[in-house]
C-alpha atoms as a PDB file:
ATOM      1  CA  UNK A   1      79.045  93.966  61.760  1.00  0.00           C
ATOM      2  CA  UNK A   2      78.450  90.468  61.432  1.00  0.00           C
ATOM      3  CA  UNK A   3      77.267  88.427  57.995  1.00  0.00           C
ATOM      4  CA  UNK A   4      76.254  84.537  58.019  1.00  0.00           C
ATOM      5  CA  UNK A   5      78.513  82.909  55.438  1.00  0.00           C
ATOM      6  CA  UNK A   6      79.170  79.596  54.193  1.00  0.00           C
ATOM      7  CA  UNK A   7      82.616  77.986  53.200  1.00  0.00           C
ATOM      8  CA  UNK A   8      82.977  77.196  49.576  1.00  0.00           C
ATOM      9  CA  UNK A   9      86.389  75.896  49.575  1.00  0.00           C
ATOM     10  CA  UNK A  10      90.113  77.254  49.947  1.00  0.00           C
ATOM     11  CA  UNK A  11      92.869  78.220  46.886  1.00  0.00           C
ATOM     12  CA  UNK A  12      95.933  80.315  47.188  1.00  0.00           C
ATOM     13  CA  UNK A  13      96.984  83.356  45.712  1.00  0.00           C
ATOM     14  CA  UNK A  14      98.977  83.653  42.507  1.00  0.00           C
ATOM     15  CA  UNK A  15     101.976  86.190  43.655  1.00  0.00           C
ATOM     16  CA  UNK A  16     105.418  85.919  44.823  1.00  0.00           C
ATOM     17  CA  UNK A  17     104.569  83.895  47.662  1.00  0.00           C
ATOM     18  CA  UNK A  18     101.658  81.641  48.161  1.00  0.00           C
ATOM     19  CA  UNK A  19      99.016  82.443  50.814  1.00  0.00           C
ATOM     20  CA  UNK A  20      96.421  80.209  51.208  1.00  0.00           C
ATOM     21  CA  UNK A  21      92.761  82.005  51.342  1.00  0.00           C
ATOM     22  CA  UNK A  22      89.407  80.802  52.485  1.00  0.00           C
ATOM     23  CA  UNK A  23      86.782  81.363  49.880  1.00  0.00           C
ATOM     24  CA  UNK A  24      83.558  82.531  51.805  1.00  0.00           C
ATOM     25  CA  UNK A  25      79.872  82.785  50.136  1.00  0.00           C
ATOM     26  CA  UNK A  26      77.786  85.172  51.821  1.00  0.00           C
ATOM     27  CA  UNK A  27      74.556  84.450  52.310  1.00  0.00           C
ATOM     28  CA  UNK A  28      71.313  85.765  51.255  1.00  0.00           C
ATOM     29  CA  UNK A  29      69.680  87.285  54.166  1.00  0.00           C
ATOM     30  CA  UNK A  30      67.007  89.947  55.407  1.00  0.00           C
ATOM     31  CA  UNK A  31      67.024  91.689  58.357  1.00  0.00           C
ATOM     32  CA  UNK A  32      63.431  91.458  60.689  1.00  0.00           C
ATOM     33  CA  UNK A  33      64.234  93.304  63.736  1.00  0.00           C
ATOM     34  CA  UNK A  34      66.111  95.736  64.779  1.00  0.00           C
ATOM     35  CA  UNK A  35      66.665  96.182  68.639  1.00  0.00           C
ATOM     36  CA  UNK A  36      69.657  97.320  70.675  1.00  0.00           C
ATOM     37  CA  UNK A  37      72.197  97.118  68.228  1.00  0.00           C
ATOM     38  CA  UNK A  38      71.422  93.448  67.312  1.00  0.00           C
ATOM     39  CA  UNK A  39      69.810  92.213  64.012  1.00  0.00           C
ATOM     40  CA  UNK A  40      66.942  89.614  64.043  1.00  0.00           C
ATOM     41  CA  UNK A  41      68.295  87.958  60.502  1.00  0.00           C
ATOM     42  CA  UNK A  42      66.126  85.583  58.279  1.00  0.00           C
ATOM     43  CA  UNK A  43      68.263  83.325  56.063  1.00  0.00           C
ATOM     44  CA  UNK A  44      67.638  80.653  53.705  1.00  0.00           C
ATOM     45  CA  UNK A  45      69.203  77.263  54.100  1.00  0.00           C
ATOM     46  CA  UNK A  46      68.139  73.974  52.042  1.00  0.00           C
ATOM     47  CA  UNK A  47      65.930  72.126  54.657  1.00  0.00           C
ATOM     48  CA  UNK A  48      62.548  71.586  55.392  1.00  0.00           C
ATOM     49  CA  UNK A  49      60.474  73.844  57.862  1.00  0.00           C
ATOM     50  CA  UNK A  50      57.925  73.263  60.343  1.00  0.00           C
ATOM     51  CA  UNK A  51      54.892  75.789  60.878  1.00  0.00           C
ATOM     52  CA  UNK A  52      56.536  77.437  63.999  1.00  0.00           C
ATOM     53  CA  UNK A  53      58.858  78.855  61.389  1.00  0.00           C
ATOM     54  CA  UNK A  54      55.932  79.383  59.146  1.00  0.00           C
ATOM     55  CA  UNK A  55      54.362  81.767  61.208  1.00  0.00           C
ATOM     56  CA  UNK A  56      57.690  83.816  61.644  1.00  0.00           C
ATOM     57  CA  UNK A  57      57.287  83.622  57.997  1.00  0.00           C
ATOM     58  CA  UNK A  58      54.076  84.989  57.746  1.00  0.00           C
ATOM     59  CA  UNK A  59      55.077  87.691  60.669  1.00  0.00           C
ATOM     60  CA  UNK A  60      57.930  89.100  58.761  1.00  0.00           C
ATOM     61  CA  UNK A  61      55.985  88.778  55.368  1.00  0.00           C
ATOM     62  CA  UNK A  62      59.457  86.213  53.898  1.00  0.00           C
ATOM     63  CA  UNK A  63      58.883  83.923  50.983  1.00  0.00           C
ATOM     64  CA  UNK A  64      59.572  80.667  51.783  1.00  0.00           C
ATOM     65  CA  UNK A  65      62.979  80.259  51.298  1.00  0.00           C
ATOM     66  CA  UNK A  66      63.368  82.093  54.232  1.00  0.00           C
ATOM     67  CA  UNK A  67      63.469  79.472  56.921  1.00  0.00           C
ATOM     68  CA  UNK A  68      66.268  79.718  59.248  1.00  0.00           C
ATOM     69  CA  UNK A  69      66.928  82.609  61.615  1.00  0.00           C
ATOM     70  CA  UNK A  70      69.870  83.897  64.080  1.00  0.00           C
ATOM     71  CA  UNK A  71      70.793  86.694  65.900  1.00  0.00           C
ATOM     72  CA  UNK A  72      73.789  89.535  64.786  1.00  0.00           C
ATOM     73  CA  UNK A  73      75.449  92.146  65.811  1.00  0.00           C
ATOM     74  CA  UNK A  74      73.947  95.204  63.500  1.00  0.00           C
ATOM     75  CA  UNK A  75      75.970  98.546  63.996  1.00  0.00           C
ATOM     76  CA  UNK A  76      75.923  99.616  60.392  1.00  0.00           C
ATOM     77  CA  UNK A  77      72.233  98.555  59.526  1.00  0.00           C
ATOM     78  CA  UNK A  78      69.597 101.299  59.987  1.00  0.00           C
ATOM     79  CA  UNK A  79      66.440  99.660  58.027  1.00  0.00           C
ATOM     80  CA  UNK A  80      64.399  96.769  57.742  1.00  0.00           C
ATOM     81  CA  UNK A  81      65.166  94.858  54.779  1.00  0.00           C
ATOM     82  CA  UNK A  82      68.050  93.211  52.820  1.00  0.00           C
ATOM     83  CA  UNK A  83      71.338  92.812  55.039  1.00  0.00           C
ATOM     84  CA  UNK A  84      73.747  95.883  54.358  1.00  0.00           C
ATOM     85  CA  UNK A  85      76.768  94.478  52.279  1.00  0.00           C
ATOM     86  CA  UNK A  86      78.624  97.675  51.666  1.00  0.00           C
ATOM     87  CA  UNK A  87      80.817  97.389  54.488  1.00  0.00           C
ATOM     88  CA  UNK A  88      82.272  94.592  53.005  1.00  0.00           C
ATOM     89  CA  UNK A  89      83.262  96.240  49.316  1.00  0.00           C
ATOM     90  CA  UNK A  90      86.573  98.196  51.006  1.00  0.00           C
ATOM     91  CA  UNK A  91      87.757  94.997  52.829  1.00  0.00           C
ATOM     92  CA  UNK A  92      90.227  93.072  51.986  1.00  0.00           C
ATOM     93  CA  UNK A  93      90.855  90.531  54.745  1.00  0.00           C
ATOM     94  CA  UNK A  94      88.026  89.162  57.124  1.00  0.00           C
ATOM     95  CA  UNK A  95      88.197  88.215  60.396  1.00  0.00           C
ATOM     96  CA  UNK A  96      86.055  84.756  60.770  1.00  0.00           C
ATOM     97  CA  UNK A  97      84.900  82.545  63.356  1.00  0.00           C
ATOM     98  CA  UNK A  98      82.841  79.103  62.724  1.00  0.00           C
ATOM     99  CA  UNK A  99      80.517  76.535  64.934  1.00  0.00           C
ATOM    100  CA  UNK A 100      82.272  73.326  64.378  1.00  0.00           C
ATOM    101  CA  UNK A 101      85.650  72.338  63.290  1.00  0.00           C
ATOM    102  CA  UNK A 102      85.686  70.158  60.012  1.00  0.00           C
ATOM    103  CA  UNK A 103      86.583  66.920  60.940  1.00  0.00           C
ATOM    104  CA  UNK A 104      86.337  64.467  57.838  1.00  0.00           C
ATOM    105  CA  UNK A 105      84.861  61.346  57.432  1.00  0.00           C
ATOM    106  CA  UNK A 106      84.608  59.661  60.267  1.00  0.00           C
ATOM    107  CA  UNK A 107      83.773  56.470  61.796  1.00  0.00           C
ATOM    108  CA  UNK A 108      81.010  55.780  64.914  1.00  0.00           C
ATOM    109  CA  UNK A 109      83.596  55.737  67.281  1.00  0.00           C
ATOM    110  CA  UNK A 110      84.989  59.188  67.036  1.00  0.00           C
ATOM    111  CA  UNK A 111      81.600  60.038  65.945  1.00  0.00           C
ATOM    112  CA  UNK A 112      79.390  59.147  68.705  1.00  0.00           C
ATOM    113  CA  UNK A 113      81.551  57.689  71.393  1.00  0.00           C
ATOM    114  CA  UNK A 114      80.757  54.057  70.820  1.00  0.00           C
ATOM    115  CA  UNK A 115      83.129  52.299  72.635  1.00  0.00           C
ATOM    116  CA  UNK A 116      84.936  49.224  71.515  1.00  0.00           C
ATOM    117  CA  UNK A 117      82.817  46.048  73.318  1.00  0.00           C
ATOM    118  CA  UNK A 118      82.817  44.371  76.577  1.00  0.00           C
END
């Protein structure tokens, strides 16, 4: 099963010896479609939206909060609805995998390739 989740930050754990953890928010999400074992999931992100998204909005019958979408992997979910979070009560360590790598401030030459003049 997968879950869209954000990264809030990392700490450590407070035992013999210290293990750094990843803290991980999971996001609010609903499910739209259902179809071959993958998930059409609605999510809500803090941007603006354009009416292409407003008609999936209106299609799916989502507030407007609603206004990002992506595609999962859905073995446990059976219904329409709110994303199924009880597979994730029993667990203790997640396996996660992210879009970019975190790469700081940086400046418009490691940025954007500028190059250094003539």
């Amino acid at each position: 099963m997968e879950f869209l989740v954000q990264k809030i930050g990392m700490s450590r754990t407070i035992d013999a010896n210290s293990t750094p953890v990843t803290l991980l928010k999971v996001l609010q999400a609903k499910v739209c479609q259902l179809e071959n074992g993958k998930a059409l999931v609605a999510y809500a992100m803090h941007k603006k939206h354009n009416k292409a998204i407003e008609g999936q909005q209106k299609k799916y019958q989502l507030s407007k909060e609603f206004n990002h979408f992506a595609t999962l992997k859905a073995s446990q979910q059976k219904e329409l609805g709110d994303l199924d979070l009880s597979a994730l009560e029993t667990l203790k360590r997640v396996k996660a995998s992210f879009k970019t790598k975190g790469r700081g401030f940086a400046g418009v030459m490691k940025r954007w390739n500028f190059q250094g003049g003539p």
